[in-house]
C-alpha atoms as a PDB file:
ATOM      1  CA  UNK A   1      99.226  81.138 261.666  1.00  0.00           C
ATOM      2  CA  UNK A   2     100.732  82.101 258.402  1.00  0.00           C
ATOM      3  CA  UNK A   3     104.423  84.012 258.927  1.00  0.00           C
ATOM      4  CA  UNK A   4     104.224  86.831 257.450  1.00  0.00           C
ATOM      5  CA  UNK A   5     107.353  86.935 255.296  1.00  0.00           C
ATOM      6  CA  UNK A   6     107.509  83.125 254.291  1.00  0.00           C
ATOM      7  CA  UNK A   7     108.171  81.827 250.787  1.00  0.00           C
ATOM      8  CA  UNK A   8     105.052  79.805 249.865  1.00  0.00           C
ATOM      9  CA  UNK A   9     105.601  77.868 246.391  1.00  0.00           C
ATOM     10  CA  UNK A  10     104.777  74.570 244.109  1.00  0.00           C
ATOM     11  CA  UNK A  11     108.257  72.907 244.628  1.00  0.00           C
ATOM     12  CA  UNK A  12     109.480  69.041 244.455  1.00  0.00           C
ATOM     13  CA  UNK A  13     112.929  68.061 245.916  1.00  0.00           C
ATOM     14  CA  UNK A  14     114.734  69.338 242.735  1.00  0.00           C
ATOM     15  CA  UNK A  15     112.484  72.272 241.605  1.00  0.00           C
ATOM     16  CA  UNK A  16     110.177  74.910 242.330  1.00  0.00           C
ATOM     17  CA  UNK A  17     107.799  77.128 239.612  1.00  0.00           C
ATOM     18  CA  UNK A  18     108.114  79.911 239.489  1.00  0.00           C
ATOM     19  CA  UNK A  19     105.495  82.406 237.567  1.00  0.00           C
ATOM     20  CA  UNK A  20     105.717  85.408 234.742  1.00  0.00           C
ATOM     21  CA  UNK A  21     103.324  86.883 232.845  1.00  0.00           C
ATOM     22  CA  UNK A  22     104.587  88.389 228.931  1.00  0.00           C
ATOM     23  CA  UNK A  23     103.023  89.112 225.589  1.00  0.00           C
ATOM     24  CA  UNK A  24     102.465  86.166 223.310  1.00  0.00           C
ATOM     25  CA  UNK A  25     105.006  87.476 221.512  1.00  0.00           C
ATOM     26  CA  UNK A  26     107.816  86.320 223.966  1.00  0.00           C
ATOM     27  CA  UNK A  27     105.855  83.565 225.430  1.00  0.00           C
ATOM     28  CA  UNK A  28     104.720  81.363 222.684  1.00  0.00           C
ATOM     29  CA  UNK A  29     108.351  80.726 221.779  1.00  0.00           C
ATOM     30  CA  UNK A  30     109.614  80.399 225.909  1.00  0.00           C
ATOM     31  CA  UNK A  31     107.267  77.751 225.800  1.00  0.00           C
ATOM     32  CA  UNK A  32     107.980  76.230 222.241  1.00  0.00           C
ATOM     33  CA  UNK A  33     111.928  76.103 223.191  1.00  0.00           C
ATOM     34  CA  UNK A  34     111.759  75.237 226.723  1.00  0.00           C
ATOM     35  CA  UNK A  35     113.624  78.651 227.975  1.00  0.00           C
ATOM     36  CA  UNK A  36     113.686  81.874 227.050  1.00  0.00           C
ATOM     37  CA  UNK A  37     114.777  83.261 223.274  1.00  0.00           C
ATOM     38  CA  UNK A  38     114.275  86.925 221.412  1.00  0.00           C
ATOM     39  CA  UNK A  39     112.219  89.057 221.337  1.00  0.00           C
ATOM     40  CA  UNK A  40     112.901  88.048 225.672  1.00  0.00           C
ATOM     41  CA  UNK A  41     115.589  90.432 226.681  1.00  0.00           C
ATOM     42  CA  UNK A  42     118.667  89.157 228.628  1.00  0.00           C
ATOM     43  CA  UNK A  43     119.719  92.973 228.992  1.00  0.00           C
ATOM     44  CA  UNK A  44     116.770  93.927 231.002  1.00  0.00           C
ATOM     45  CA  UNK A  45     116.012  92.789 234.915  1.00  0.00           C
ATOM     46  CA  UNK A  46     113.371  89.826 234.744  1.00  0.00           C
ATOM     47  CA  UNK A  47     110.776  89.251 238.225  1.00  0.00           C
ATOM     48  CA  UNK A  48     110.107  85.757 238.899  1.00  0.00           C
ATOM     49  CA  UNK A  49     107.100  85.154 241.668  1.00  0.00           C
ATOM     50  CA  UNK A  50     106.180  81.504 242.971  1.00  0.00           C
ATOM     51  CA  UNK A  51     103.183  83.236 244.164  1.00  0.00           C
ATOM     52  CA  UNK A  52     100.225  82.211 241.214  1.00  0.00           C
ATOM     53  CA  UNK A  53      97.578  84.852 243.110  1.00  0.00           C
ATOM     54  CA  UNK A  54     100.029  88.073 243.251  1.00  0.00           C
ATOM     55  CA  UNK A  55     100.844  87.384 239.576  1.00  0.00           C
ATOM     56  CA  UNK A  56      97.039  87.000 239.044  1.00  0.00           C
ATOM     57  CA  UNK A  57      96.615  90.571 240.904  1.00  0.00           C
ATOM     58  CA  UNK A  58      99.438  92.024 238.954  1.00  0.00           C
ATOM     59  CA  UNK A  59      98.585  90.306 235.763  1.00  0.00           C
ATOM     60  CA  UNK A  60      94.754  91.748 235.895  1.00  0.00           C
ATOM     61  CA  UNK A  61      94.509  87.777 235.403  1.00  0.00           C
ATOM     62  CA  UNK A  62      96.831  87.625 232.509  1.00  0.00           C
ATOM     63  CA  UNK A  63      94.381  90.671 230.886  1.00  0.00           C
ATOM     64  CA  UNK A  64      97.026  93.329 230.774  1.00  0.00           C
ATOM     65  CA  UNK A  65      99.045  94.540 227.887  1.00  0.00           C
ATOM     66  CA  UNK A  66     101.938  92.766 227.695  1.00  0.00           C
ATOM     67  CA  UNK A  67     101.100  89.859 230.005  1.00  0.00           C
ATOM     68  CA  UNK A  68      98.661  88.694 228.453  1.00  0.00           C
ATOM     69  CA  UNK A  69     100.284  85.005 228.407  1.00  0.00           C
ATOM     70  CA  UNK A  70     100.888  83.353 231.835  1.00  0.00           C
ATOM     71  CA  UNK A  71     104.463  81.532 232.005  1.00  0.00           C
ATOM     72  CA  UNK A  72     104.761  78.587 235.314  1.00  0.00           C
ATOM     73  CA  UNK A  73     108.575  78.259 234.919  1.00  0.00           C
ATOM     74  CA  UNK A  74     109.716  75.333 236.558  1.00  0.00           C
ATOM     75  CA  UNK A  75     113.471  75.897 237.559  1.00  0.00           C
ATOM     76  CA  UNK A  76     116.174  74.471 239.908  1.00  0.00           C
ATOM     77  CA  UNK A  77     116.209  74.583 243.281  1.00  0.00           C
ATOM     78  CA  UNK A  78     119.997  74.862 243.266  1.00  0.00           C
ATOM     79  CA  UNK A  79     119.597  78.019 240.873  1.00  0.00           C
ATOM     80  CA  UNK A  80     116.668  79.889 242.619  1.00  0.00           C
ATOM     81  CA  UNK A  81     118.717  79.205 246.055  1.00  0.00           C
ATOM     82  CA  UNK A  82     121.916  81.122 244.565  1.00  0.00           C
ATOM     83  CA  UNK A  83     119.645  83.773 243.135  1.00  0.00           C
ATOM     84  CA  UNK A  84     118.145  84.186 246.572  1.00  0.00           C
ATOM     85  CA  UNK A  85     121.801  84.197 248.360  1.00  0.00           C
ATOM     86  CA  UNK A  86     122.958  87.074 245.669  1.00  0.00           C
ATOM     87  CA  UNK A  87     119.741  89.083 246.890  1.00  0.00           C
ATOM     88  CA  UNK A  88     119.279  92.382 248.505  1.00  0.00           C
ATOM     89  CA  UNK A  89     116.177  93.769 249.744  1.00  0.00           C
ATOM     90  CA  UNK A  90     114.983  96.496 247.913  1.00  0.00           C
ATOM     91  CA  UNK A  91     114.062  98.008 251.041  1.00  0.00           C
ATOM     92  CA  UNK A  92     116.469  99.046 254.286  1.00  0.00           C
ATOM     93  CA  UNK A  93     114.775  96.323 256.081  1.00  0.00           C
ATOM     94  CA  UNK A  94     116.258  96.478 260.086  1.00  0.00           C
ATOM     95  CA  UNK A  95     116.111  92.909 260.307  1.00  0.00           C
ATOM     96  CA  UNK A  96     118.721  92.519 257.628  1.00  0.00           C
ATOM     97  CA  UNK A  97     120.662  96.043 257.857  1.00  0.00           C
ATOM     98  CA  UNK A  98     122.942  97.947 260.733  1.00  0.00           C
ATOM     99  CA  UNK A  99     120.747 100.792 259.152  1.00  0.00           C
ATOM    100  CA  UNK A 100     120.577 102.453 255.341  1.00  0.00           C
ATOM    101  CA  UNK A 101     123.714 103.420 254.723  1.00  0.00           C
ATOM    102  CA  UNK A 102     124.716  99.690 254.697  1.00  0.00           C
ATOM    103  CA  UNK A 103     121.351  98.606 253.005  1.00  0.00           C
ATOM    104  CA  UNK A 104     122.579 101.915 250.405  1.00  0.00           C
ATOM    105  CA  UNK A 105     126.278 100.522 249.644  1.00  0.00           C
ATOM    106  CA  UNK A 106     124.952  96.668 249.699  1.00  0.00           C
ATOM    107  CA  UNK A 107     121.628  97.516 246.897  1.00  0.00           C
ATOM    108  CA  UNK A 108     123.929  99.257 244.496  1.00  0.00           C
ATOM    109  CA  UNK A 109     125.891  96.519 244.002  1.00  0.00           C
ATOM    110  CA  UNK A 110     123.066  93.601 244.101  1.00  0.00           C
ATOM    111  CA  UNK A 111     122.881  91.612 241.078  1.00  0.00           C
ATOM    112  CA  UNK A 112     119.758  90.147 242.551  1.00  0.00           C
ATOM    113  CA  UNK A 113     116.588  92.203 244.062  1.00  0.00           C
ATOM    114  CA  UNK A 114     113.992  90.845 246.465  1.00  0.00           C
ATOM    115  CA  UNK A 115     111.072  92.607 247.185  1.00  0.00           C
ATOM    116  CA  UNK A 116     107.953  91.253 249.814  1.00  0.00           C
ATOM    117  CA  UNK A 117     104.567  92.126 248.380  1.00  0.00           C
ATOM    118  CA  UNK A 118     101.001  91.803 250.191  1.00  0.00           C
ATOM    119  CA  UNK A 119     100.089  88.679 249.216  1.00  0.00           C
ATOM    120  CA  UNK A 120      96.483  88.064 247.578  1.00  0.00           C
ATOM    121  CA  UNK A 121      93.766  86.845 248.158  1.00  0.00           C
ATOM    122  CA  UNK A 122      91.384  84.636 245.135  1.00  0.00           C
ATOM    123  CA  UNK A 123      89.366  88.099 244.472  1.00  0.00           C
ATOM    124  CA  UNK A 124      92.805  89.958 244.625  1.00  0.00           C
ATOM    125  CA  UNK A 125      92.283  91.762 248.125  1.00  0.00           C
ATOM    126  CA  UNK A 126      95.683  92.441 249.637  1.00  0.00           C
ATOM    127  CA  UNK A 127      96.438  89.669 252.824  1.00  0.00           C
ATOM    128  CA  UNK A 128      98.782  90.404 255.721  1.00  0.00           C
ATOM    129  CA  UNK A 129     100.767  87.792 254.685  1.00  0.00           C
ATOM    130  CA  UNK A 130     103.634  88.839 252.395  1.00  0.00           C
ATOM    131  CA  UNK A 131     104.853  87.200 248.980  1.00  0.00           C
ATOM    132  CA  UNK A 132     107.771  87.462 247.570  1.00  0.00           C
ATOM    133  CA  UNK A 133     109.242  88.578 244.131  1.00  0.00           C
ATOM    134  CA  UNK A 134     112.667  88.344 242.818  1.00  0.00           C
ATOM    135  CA  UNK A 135     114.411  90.634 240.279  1.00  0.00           C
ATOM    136  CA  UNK A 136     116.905  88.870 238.384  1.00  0.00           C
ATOM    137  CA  UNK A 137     119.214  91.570 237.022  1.00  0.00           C
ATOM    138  CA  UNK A 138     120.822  91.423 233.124  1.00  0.00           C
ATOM    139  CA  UNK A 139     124.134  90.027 235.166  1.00  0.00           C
ATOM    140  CA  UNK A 140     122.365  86.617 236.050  1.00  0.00           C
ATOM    141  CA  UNK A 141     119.798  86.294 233.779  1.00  0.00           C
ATOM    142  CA  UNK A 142     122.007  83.876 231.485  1.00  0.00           C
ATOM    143  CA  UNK A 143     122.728  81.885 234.457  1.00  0.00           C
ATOM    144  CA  UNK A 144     118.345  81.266 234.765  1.00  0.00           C
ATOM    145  CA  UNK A 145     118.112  81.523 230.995  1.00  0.00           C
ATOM    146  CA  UNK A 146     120.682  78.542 230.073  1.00  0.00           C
ATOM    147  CA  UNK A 147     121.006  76.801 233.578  1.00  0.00           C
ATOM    148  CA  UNK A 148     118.290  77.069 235.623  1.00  0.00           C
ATOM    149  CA  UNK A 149     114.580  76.605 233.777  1.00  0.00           C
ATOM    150  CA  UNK A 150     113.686  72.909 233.338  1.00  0.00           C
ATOM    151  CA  UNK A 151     110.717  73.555 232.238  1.00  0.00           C
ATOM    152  CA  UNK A 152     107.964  76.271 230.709  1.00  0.00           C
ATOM    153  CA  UNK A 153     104.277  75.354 230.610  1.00  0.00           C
ATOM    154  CA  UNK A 154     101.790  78.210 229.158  1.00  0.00           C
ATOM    155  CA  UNK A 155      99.242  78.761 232.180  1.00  0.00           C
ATOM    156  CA  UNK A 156      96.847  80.997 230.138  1.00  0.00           C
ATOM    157  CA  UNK A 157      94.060  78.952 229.644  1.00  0.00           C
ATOM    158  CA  UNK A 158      93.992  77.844 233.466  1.00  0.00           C
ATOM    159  CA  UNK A 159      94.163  81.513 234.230  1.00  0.00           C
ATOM    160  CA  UNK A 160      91.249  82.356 232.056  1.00  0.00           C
ATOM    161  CA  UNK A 161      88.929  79.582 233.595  1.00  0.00           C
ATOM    162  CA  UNK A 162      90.013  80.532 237.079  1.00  0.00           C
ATOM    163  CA  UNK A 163      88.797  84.178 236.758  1.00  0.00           C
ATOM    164  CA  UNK A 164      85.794  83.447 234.800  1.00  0.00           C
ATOM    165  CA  UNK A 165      84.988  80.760 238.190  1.00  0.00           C
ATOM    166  CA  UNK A 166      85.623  83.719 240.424  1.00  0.00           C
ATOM    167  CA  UNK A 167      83.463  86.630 238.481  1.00  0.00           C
ATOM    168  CA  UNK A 168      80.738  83.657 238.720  1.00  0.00           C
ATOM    169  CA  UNK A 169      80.785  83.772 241.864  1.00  0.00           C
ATOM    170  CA  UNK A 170      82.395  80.154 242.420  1.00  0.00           C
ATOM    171  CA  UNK A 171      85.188  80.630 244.460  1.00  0.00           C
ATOM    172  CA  UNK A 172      85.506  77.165 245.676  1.00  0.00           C
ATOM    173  CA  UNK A 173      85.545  75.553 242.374  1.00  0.00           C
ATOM    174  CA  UNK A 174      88.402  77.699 241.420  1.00  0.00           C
ATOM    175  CA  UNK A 175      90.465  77.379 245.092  1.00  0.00           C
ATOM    176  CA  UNK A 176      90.340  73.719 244.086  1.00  0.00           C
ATOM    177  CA  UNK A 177      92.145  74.108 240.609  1.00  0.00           C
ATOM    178  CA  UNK A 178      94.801  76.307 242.112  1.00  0.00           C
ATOM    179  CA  UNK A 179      98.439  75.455 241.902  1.00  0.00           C
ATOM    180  CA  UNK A 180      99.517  73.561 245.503  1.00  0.00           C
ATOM    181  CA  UNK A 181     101.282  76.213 247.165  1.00  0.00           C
ATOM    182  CA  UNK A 182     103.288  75.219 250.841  1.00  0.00           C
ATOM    183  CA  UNK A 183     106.090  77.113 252.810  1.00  0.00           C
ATOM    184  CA  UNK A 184     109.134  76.408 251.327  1.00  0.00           C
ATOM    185  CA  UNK A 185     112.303  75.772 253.681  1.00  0.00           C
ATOM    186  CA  UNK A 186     115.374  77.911 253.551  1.00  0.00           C
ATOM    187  CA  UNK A 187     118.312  77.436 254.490  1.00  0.00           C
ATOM    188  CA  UNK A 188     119.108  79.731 257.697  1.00  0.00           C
ATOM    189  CA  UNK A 189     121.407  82.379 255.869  1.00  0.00           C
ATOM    190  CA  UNK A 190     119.867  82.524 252.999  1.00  0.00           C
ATOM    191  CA  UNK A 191     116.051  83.473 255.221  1.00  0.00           C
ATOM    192  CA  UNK A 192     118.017  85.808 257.110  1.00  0.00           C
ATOM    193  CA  UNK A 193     119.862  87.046 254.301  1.00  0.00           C
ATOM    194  CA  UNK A 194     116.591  88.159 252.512  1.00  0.00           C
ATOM    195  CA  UNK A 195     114.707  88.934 255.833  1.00  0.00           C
ATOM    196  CA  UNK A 196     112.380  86.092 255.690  1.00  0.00           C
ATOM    197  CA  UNK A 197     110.157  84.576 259.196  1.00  0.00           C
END
């Protein structure tokens, strides 16, 4: 049985991807310069998702306005740990908070936010199973900016043949072509910090 708050990602021993969806604007140069430079805003909060299928969901398959371009961000494991033992829950979750006065004083400080999302499914039907998202805020955006991203590949095209599989009705084809996803291990504080299974 899937847990149902448990990060699932694409990972190696040294990194993880991560995914974002922009215009082509502020992707075609992410992925020409191998991070992120203007018109990307460091003075804005940025979400980064290892789940492919909730961006895909969110996204409208990379069909909305301004995300049209699909980003898999390949960054440190070192850097999305800190980012995930900076977070706060964006919700008083009673695993992780006394109650919501504590969650109150302890979000309006957080430089990081984590939020759990229904997961998806292929056809984009919300799962039990929860995904998560994390809001990096302008305060530690330089750090993933300049320290963290290893690597940006443009996922469009994938993203484009993977819908046009699944409005054809061939589901399996386009499961197979999917980005390997598997439950990535936390460390103890950092799970519990976040409210993770």
């Amino acid at each position: 049985m899937t847990s149902t708050r448990e990060i699932r990602a694409d990972f190696d021993r040294d990194s993880i991807t991560v995914y974002q969806a922009f215009s082509p604007e502020i992707a075609g140069p992410a992925v020409r310069h191998g991070t992120f430079v203007p018109p990307f805003s460091r003075g804005r909060m940025t979400w980064i998702k290892p789940s492919f299928l909730w961006l895909m969901a969110r996204s409208g398959w990379a069909r909305k306005p301004g995300q049209q371009s699909v980003l898999a961000v390949r960054i440190s494991r070192a850097g999305w740990e800190e980012a995930l033992g900076l977070a706060v829950p964006t919700a008083p979750d009673r695993r992780v908070f006394q109650g919501s006065d504590e969650w109150r004083r302890r979000f309006a400080d957080a430089v990081v936010h984590v939020q759990w999302d229904p997961e998806r499914s292929l056809r984009g039907q919300k799962l039990e199973a929860r995904s998560i998202q994390v809001g990096l805020s302008r305060h530690v955006v330089d750090r993933y900016v300049d320290d963290w991203i290893m690597e940006i590949e443009d996922r469009t095209a994938l993203v484009h043949k993977l819908h046009r599989l699944v409005q054809d009705g061939q589901a399996a084809k386009a499961r197979k072509l999917l980005p390997p996803e598997r439950p990535y291990p936390l460390p103890t504080e950092v799970a519990q910090r976040i409210g993770a299974d």
